[in-house]
Protein backbone atom coordinates (compact mmCIF):
# COMPACT_ATOMS: atom_id res chain seq x y z
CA UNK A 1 -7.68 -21.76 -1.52
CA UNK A 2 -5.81 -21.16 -5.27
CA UNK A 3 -2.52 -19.99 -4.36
CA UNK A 4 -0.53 -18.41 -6.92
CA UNK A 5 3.55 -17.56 -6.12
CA UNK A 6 4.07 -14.28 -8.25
CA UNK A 7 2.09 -12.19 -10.38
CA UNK A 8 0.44 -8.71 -10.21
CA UNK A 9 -0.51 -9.39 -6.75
CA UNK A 10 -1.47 -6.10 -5.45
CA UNK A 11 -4.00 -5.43 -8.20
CA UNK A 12 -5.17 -8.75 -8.54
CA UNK A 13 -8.07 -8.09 -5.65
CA UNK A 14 -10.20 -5.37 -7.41
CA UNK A 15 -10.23 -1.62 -7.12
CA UNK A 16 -6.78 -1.65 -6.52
CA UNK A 17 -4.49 0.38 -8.68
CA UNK A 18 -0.20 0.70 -8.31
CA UNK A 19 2.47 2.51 -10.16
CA UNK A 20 5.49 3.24 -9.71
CA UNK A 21 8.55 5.44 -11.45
CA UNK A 22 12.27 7.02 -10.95
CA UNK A 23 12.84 10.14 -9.35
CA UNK A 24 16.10 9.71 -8.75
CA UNK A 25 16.07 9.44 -4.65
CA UNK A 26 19.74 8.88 -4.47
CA UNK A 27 20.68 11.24 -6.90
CA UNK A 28 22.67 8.67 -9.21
CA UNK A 29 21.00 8.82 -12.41
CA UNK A 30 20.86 5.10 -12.30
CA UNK A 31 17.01 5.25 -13.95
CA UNK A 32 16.13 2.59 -11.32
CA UNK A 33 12.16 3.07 -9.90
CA UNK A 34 12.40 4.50 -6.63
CA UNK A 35 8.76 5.42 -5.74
CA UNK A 36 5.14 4.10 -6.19
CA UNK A 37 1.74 4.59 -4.91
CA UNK A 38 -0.76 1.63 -4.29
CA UNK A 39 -4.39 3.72 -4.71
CA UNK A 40 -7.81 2.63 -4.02
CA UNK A 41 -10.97 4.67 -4.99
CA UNK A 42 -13.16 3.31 -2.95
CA UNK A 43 -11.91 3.98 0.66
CA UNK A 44 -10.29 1.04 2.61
CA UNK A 45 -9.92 -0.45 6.01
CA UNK A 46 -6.20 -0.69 7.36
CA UNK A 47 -3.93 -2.78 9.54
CA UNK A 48 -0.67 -2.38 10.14
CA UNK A 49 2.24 -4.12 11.93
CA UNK A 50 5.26 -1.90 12.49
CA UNK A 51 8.68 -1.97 13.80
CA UNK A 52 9.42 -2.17 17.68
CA UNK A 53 12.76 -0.76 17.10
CA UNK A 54 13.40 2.29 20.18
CA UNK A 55 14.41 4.10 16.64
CA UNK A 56 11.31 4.21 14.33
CA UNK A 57 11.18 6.56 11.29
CA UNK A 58 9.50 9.22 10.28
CA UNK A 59 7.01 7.36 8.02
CA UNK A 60 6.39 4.87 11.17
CA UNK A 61 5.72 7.16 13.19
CA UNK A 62 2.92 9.27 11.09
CA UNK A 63 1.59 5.75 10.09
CA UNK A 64 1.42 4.74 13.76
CA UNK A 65 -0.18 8.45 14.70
CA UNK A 66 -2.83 7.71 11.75
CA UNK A 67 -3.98 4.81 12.84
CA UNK A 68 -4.45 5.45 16.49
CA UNK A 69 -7.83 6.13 14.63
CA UNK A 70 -9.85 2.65 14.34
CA UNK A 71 -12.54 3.98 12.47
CA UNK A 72 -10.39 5.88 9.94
CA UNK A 73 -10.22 5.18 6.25
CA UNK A 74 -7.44 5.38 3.65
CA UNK A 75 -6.98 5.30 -0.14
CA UNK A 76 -3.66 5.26 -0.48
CA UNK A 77 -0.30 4.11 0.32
CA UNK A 78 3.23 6.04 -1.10
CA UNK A 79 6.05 4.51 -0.80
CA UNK A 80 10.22 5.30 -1.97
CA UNK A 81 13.55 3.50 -1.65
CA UNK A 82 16.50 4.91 -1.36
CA UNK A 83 16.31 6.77 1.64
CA UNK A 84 14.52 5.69 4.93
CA UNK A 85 13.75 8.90 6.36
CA UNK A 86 15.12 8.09 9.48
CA UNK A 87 17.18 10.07 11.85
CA UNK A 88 16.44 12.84 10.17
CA UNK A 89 14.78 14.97 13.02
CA UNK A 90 11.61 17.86 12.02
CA UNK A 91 12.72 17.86 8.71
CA UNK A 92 11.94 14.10 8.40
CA UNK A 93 8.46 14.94 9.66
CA UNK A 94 7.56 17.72 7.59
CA UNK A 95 8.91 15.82 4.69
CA UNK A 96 6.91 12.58 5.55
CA UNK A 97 3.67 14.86 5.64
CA UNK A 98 4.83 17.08 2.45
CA UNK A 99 4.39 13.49 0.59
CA UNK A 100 1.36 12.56 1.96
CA UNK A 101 -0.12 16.03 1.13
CA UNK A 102 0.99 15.98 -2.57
CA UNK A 103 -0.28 12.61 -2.68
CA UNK A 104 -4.10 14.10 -1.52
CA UNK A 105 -3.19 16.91 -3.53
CA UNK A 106 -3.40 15.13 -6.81
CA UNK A 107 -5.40 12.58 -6.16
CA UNK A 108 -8.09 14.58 -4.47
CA UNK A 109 -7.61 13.13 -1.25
CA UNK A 110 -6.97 14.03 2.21
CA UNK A 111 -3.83 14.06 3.66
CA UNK A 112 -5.00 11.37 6.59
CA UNK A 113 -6.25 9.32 3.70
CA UNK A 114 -2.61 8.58 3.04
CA UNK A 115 -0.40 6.48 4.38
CA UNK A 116 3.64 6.69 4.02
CA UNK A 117 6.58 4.39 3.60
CA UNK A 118 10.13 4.74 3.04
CA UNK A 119 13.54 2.40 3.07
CA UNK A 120 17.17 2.81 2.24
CA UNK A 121 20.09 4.48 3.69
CA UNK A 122 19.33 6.16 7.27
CA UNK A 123 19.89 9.78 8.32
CA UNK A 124 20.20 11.68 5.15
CA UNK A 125 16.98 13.78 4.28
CA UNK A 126 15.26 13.17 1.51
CA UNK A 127 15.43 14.97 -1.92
CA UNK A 128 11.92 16.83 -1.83
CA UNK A 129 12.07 18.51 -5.39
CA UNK A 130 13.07 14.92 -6.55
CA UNK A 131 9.77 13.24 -4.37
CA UNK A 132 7.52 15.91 -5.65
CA UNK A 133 8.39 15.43 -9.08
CA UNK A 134 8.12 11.75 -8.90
CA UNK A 135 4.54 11.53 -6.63
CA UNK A 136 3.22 13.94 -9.86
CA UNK A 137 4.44 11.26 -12.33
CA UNK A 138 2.54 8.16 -9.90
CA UNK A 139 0.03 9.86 -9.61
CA UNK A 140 -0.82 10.66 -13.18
CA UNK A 141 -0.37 7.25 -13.69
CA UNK A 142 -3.03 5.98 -10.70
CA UNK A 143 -5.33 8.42 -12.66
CA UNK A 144 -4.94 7.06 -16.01
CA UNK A 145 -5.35 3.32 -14.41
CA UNK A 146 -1.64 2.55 -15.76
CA UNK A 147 -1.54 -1.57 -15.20
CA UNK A 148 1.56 -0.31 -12.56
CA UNK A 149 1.82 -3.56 -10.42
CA UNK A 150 5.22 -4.90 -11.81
CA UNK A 151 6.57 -1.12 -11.42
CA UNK A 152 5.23 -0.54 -7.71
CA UNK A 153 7.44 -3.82 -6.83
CA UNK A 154 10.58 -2.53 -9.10
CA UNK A 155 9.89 0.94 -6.99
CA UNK A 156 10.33 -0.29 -3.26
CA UNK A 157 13.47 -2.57 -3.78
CA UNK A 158 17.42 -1.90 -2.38
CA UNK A 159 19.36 -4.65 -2.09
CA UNK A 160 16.64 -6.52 -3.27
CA UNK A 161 17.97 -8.52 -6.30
CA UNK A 162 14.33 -9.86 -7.62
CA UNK A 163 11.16 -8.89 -6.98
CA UNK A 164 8.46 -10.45 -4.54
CA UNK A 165 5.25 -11.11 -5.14
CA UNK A 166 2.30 -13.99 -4.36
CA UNK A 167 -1.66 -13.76 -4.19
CA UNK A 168 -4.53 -16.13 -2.89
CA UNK A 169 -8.10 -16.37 -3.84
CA UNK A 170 -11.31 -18.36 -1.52
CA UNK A 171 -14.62 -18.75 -2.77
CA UNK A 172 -17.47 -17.45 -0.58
CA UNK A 173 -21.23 -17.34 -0.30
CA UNK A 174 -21.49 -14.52 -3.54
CA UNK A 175 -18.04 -14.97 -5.29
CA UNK A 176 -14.51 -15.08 -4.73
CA UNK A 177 -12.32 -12.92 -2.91
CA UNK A 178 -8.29 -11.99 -3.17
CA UNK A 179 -5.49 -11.30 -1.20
CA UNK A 180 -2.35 -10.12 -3.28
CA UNK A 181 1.21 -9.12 -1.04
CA UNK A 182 4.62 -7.95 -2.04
CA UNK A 183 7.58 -7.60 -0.29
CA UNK A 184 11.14 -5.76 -0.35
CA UNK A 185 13.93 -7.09 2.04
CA UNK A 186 17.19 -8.94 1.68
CA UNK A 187 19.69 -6.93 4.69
CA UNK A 188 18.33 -5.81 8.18
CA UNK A 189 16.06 -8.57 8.57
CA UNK A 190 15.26 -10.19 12.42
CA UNK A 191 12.70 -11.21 14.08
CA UNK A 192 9.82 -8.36 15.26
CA UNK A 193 10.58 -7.49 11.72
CA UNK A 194 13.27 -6.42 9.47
CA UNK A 195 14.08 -3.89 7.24
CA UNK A 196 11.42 -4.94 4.71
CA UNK A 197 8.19 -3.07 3.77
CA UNK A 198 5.03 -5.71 2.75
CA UNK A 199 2.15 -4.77 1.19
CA UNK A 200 -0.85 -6.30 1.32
CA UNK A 201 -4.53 -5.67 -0.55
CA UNK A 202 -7.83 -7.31 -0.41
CA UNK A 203 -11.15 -6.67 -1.97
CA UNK A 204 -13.02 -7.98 1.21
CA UNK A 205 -14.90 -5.37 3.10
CA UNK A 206 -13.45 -5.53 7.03
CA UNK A 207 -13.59 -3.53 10.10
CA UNK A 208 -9.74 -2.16 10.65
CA UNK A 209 -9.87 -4.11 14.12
CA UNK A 210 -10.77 -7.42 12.32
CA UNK A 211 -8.21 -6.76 9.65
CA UNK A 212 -5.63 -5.49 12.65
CA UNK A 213 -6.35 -9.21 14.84
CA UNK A 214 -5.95 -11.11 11.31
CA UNK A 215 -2.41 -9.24 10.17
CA UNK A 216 -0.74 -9.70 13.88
CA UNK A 217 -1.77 -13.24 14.08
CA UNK A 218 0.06 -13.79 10.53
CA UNK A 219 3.05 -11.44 11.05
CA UNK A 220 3.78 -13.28 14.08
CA UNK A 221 3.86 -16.68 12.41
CA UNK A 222 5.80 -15.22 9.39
CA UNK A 223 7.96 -12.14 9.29
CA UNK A 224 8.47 -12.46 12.95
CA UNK A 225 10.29 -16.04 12.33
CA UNK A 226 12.50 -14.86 9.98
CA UNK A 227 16.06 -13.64 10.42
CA UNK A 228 19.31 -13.19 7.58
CA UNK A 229 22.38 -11.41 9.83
CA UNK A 230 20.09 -10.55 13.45
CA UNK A 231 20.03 -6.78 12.30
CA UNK A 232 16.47 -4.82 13.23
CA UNK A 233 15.82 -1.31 11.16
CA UNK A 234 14.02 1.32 11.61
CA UNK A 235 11.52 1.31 8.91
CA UNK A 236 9.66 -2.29 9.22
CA UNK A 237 5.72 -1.77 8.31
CA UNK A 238 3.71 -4.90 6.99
CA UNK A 239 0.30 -2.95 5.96
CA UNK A 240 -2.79 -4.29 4.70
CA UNK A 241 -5.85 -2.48 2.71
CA UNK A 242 -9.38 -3.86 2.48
CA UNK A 243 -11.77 -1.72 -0.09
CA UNK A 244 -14.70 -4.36 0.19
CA UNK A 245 -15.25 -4.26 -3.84
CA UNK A 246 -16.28 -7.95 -3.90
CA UNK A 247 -19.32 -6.83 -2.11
CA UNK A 248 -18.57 -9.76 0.92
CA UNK A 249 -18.57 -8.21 4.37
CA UNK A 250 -16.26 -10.57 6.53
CA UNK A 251 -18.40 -10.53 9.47
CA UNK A 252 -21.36 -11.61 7.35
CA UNK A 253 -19.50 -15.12 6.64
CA UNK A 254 -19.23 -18.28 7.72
CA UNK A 255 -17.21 -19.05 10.66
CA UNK A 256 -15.33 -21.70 8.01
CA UNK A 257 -14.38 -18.45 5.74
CA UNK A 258 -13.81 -16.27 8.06
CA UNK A 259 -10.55 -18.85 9.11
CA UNK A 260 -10.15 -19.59 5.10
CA UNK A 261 -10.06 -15.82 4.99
CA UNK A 262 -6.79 -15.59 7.45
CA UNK A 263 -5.52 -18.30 5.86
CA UNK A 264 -5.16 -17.00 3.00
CA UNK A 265 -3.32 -13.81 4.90
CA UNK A 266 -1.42 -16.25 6.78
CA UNK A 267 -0.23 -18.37 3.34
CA UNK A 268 0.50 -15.06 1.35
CA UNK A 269 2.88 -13.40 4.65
CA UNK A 270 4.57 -16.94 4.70
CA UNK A 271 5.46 -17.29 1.59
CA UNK A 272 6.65 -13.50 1.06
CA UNK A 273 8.74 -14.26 4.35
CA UNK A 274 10.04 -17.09 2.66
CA UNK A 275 11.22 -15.05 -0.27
CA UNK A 276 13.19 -12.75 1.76
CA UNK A 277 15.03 -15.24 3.85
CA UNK A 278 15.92 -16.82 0.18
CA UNK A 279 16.85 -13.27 -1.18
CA UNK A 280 18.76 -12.31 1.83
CA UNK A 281 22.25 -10.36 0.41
CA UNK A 282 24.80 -12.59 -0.35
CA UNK A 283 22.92 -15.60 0.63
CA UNK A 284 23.43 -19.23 -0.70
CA UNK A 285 21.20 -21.37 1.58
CA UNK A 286 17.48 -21.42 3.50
CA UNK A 287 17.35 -23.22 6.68
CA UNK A 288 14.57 -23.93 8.83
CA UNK A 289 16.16 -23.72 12.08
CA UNK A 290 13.12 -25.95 14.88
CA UNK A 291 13.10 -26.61 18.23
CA UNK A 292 10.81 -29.06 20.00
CA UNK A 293 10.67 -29.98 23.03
CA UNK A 294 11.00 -26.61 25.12
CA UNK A 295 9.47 -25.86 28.24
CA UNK A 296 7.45 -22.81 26.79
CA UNK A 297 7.32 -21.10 23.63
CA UNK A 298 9.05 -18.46 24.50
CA UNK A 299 12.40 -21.08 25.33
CA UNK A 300 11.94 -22.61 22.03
CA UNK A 301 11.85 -19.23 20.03
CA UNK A 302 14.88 -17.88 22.17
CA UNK A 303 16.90 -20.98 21.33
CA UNK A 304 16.06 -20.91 17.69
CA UNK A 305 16.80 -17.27 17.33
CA UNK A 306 20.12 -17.59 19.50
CA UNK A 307 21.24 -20.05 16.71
CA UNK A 308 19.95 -18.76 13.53
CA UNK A 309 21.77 -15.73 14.71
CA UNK A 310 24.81 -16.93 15.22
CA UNK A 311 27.82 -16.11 13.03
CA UNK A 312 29.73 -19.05 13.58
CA UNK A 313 26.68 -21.11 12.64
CA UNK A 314 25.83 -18.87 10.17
CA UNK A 315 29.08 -19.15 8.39
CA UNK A 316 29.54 -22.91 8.84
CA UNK A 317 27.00 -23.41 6.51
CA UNK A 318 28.12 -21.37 4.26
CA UNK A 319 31.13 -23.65 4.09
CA UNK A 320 28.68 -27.06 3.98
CA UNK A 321 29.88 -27.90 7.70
CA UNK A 322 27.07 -29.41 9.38
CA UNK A 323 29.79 -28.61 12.47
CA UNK A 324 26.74 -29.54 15.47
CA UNK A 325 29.40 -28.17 17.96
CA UNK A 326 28.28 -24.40 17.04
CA UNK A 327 24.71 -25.61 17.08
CA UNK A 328 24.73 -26.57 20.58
CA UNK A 329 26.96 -23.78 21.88
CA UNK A 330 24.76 -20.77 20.53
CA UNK A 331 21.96 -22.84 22.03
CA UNK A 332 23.50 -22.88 25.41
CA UNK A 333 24.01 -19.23 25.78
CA UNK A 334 20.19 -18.80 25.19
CA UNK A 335 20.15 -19.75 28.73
CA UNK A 336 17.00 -22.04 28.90
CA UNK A 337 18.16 -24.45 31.41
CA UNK A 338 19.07 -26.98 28.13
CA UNK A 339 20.84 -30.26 29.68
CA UNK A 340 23.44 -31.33 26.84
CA UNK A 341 23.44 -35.09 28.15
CA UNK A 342 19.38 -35.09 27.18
CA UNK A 343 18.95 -33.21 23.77
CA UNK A 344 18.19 -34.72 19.92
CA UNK A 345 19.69 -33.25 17.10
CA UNK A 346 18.72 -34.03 13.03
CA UNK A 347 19.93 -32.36 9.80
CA UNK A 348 16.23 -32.77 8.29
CA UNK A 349 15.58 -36.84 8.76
CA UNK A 350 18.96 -37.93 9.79
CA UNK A 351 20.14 -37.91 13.50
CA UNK A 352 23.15 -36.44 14.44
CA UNK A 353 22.97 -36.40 18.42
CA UNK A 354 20.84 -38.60 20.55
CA UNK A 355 20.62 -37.92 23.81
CA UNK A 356 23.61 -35.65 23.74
CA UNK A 357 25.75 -38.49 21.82
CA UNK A 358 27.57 -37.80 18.83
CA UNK A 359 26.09 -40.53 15.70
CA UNK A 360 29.05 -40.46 13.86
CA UNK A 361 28.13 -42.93 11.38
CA UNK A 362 25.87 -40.50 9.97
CA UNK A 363 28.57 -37.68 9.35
CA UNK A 364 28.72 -38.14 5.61
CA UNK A 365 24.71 -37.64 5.76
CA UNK A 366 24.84 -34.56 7.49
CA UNK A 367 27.56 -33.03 5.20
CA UNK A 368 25.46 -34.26 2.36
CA UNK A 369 22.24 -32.22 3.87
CA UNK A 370 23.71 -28.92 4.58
CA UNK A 371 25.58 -28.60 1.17
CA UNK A 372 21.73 -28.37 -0.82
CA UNK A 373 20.14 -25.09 -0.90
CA UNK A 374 17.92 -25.72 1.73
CA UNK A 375 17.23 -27.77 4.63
CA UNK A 376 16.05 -28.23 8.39
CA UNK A 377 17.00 -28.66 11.35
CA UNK A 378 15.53 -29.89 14.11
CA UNK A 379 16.93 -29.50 18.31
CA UNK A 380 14.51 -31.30 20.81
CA UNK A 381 15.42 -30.28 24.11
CA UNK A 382 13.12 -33.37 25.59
CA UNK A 383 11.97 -30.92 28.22
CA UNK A 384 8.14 -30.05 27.29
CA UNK A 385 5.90 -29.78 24.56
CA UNK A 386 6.46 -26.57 23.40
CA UNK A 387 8.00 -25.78 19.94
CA UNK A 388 9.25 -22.83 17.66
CA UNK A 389 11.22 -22.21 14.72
CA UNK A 390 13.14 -19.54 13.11
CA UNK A 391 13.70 -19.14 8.85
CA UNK A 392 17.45 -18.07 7.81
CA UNK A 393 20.00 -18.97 6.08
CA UNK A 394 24.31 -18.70 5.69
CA UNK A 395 26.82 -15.85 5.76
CA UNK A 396 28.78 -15.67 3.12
CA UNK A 397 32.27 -13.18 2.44
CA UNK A 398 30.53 -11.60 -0.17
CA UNK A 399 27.79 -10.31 2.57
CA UNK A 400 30.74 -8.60 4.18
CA UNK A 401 31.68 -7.47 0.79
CA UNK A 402 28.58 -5.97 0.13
CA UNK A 403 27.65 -4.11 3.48
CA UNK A 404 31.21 -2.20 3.06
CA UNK A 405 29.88 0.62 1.95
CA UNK A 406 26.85 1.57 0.13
């Protein structure tokens, strides 16, 4: 597998064509790109993975409704930041199909050939005239095969402050084939998603159930790990298209590429999971927070979450404290049946408990490791074999700063 960290990503597999432009969704004049469309001529397979908040948006909910349909086929994806369409009762349904429709409209589409997105600020409508006007301006540019990749990825950020982007290509029995993802998400981000739309686009040719087995499997080891300050939103979709233009039929392969083939969906999710955690708002450090040693998975995952959730252990870091103290207290209240007097604790390498006891010859280490940029740590409850592990990072004041106000 040739894995390649940014780039155009989404129109790197072929048939795939993105742009994106400002149409002022806020209504700040601030020129910023605020909606795109990712289009595909030939029709595509779909997966999707979608929020479990109680509180799902508009767009999640027509996406979800769409897709109820296995053998259905799509061409195109619109999405806008800005505002989430969320909360925002019949209105946020007629608007969600109103952009789907004048999507189809100029693109000569149907409406259930398009699929929608959203993200930003929750329960204000959306600006129509101002979505209308901008989904003529993408489109024109899908039609005149703009190179709009870069501009699709400007379109979908918020608090964002880079874009996020990575691709991976596998040789099979005719050619090569490519997966390209991007990703917005720095605020609202826990595990079962975050607030954080992914795109993902392949020029394999899949059945949407194949695709649909491959994406959970990977959002599970990937976006579903990740958390920045324990928040869930409303609008979390992770969405994959397959338009089969490299003429290779998945089902046709090898068992070998068949697993090289959700590899490469697994390495591309990881890594864009990776850049959120590191573009989280206000964020100085990425930790990978591990526990070994659990009775079952589900102990592991509920102690690692308990912990990377914590604000006191959150903010600790911030300040370079390796402070072990907080560690083992927001691991407690996870519940787990965890006996103090028998769990390891390391900052990366270097131990810092040992059967429950303090190695305080190593402080200077541990103060060392949790002052870099990034580092692991590791919890082994020495009561199993299971394991899990959690991606997040500090807390800083100017997170508070930032979430304020808008």
């Amino acid at each position: 597998m040739k894995f390649y960290h940014d780039g155009e990503a989404l129109t790197e597999p072929r048939g795939f064509f993105c742009s994106g432009v400002h149409c002022d969704v806020k209504g700040k004049r601030d020129g910023k790109l605020d909606l795109g469309i990712i289009y595909s001529k030939k029709p595509c397979s779909v997966a999707g993975v979608f929020t479990t908040n109680d509180v799902r948006a508009a767009p999640v909910r027509y996406c979800e409704s769409l897709m109820k349909d296995q053998n259905a086929a799509y061409h195109a994806i619109i999405a806008n930041s800005g505002n989430a369409n969320a909360c925002t009762g019949l209105q946020g349904e007629i608007d969600t199909k109103k952009m789907a429709t004048e999507v189809a409209r100029h693109l000569k589409l149907h409406s259930k050939e398009v699929l929608v997105c959203s993200t930003g600020r929750i329960g204000e409508p959306l600006p129509m005239s101002r979505i209308t006007a901008g989904i003529f301006d993408a489109a024109d540019d899908i039609k005149n095969e703009y190179d709009g990749a870069q501009a699709f990825q400007e379109a979908i950020l918020t608090s964002d402050t880079c874009t996020k982007s990575c691709s991976a290509k596998i040789e099979a029995s005719i050619g090569e084939i490519t997966v390209g993802g991007v990703v917005k998400g720095a605020g609202m981000i826990e595990p079962n998603m975050a607030t954080m739309l992914a795109f993902l686009t392949t020029d394999i040719s899949a059945t949407n159930s194949e695709l649909q087995s491959i994406l959970t499997d990977a959002v599970n080891k990937s976006f579903n790990r990740i958390t920045i300050d324990g928040d869930m939103s409303t609008n979390d979709s992770v969405l994959i298209m397959a338009n089969g233009n490299s003429g290779i039929e998945l089902s046709e392969e090898s068992k070998k590429f068949q697993n090289d083939f959700a590899d490469a969906v697994d390495a591309v999710c990881a890594e864009l999971a990776r850049k959120c955690v590191s573009d989280g708002e206000k964020v100085t450090k990425f930790v990978k927070m591990r526990v070994i040693g659990a009775k079952t998975e589900n102990d592991a995952e509920k102690v690692a979450r308990c912990i990377a959730n914590s604000l006191l252990v959150k903010t600790s870091w911030y300040g370079s404290d390796p402070n072990w103290g907080r560690i083992i207290d927001a691991a407690g209240y996870a519940k787990v049946g965890m006996k103090f007097d028998e769990v390891d604790l390391d900052y990366n390498e270097v131990p810092a408990l040992q059967k429950g006891e303090p190695i305080v010859g190593n402080k200077s280490q541990w103060k060392e490791i949790v002052s870099d940029k990034e580092f692991t740590i590791t919890l082994n409850l020495n009561q199993g074999k299971s394991t899990g592990e959690i991606w997040t990072n500090d807390l800083s004041e100017e997170y508070v700063n930032f979430n304020k106000s808008e």
